[in-house]
N, C-alpha and C. Protein backbone atom coordinates (compact mmCIF):
# COMPACT_ATOMS: atom_id res chain seq x y z
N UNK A 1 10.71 -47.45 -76.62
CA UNK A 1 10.47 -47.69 -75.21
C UNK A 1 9.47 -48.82 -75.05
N UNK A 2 8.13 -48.13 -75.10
CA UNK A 2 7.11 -49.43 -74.68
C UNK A 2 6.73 -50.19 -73.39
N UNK A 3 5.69 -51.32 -73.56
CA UNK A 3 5.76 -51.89 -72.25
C UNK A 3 6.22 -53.07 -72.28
N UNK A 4 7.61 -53.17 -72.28
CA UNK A 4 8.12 -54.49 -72.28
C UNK A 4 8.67 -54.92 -71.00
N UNK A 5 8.01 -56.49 -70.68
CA UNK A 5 8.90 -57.16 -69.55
C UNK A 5 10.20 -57.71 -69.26
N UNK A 6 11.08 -57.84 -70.80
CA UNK A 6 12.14 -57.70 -70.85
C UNK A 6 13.01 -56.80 -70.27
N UNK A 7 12.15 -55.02 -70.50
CA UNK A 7 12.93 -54.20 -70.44
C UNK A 7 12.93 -53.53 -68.85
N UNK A 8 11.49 -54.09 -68.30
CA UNK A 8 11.70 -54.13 -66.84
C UNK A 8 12.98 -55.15 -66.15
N UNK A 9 12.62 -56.33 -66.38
CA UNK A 9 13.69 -56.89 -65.88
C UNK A 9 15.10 -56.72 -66.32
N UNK A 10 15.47 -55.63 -67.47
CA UNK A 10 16.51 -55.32 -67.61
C UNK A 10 16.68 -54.41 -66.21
N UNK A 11 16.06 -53.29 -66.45
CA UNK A 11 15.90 -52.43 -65.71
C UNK A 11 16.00 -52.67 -64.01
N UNK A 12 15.66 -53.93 -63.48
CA UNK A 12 15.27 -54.17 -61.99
C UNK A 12 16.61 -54.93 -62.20
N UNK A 13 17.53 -55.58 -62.83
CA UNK A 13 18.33 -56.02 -62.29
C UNK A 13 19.54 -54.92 -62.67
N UNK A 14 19.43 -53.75 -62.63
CA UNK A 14 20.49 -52.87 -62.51
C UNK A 14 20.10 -52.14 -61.29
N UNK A 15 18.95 -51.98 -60.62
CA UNK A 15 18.65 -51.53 -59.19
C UNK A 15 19.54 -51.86 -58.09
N UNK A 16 19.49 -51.41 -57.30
CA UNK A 16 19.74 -51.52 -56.00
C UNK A 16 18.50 -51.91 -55.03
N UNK A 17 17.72 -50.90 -55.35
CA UNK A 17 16.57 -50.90 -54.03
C UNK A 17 15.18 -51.22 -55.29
N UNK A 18 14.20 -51.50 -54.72
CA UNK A 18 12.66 -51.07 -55.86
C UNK A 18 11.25 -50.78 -54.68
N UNK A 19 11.16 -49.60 -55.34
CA UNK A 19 9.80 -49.24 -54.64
C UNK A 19 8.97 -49.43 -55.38
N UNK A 20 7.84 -50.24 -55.60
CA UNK A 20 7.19 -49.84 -56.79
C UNK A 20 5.63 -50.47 -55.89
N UNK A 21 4.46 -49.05 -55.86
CA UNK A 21 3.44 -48.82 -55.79
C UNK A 21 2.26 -50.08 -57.05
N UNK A 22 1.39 -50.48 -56.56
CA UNK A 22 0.25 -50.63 -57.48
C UNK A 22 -0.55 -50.50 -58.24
N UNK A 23 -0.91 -48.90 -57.44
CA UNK A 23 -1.72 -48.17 -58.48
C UNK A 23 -1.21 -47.22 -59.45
N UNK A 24 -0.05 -47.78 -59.82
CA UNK A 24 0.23 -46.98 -60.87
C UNK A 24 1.28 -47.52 -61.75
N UNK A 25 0.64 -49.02 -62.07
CA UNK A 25 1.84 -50.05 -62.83
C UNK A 25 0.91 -51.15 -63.27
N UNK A 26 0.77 -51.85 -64.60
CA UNK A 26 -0.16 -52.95 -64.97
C UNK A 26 -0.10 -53.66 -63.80
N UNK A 27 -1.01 -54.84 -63.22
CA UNK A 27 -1.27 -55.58 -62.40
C UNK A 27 0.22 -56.52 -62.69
N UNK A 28 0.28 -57.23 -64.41
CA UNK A 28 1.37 -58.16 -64.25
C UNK A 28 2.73 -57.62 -64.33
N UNK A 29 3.16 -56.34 -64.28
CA UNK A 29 4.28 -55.74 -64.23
C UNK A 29 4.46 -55.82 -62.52
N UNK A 30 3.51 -55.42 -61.64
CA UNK A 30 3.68 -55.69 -60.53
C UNK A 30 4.09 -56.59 -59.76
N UNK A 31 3.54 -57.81 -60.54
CA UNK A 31 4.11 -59.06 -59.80
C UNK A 31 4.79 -59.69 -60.50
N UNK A 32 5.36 -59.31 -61.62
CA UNK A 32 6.96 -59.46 -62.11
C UNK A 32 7.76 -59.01 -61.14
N UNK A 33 7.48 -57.74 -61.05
CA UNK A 33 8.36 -57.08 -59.80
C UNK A 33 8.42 -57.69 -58.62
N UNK A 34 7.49 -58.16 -57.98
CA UNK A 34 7.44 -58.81 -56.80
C UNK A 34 8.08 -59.89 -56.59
N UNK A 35 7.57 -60.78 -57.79
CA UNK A 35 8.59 -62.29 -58.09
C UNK A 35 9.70 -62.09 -58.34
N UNK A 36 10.59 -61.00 -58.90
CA UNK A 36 12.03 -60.85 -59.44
C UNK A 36 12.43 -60.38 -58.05
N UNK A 37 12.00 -59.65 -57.50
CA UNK A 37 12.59 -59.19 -55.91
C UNK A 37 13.09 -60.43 -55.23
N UNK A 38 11.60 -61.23 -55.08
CA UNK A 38 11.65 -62.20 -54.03
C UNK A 38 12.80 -63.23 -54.57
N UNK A 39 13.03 -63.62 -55.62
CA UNK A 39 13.55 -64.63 -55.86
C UNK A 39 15.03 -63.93 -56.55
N UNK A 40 15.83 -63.17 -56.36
CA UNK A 40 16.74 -62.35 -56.31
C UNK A 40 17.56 -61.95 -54.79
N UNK A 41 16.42 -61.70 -54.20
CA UNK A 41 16.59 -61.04 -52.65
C UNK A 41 17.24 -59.72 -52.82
N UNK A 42 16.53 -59.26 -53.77
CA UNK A 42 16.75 -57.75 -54.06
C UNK A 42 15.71 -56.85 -53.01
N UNK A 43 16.40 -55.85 -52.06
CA UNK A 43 15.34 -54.61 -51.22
C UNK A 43 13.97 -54.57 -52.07
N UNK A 44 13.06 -54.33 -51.35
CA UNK A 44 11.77 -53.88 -52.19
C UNK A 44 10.60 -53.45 -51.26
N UNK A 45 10.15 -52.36 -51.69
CA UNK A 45 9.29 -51.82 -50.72
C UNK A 45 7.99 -52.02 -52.16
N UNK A 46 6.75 -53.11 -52.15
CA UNK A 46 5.30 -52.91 -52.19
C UNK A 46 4.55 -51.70 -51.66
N UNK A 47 3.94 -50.83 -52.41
CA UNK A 47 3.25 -49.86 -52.30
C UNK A 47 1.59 -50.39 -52.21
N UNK A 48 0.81 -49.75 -51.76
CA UNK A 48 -0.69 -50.05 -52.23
C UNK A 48 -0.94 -48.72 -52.94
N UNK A 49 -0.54 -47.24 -52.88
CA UNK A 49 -0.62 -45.89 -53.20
C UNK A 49 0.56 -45.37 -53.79
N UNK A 50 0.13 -44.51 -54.57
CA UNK A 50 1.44 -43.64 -54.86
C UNK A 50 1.37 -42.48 -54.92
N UNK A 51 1.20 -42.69 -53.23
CA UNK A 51 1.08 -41.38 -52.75
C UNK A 51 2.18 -40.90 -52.25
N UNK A 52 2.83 -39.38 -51.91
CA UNK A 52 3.96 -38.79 -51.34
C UNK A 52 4.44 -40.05 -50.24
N UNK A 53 2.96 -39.98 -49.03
CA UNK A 53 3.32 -40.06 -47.68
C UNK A 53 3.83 -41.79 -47.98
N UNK A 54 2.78 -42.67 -48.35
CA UNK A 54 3.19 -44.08 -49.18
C UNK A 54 4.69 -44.28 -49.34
N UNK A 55 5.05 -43.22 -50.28
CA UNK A 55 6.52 -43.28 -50.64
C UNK A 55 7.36 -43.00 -49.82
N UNK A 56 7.39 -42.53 -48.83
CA UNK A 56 8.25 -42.26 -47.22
C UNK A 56 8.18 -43.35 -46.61
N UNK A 57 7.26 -43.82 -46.35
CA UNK A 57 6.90 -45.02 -45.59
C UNK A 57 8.03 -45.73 -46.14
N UNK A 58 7.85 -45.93 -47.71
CA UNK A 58 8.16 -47.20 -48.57
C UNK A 58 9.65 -47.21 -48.06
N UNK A 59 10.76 -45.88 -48.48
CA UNK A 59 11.74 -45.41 -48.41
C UNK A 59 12.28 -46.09 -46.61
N UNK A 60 11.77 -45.41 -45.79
CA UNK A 60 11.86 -46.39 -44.69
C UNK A 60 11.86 -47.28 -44.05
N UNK A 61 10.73 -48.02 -44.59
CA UNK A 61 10.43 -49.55 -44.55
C UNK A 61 12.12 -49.94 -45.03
N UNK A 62 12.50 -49.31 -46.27
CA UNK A 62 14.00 -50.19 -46.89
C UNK A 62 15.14 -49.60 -46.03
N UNK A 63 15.11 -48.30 -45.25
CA UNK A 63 16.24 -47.72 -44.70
C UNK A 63 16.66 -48.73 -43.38
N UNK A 64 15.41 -49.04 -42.68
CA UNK A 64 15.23 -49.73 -41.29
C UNK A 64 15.45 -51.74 -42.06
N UNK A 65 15.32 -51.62 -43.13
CA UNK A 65 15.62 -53.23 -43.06
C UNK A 65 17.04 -53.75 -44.07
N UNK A 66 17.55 -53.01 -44.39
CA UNK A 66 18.55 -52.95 -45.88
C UNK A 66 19.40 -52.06 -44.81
């Protein structure tokens, strides 16, 4: 397994949607994620928490724009 950025971006380009929170992901895994979204135009809901309520939000934020 491991922490490979390969295996994220394997991983994010078999997604559909990506929620992915901050506090609970290396800083540069995050903005891998962010940059592969943006420049893809893949859905993506930015978290600051990963918290329950956070993750509803997040989920909605993508229901109301996707």
């Amino acid at each position: 397994r491991g922490d490979s950025i390969e295996r994220l971006y394997a991983l994010l380009a078999q997604a559909d949607m990506v929620i992915c929170p901050i506090d609970c992901v290396r800083h540069d895994f995050f903005f891998a994620v962010k940059h592969f979204c943006q420049y893809t135009k893949k859905p993506c809901a930015l978290l600051d928490r990963s918290e329950i309520n956070t993750f509803c939000t997040g989920i909605q934020v993508l229901m109301t724009k996707y």
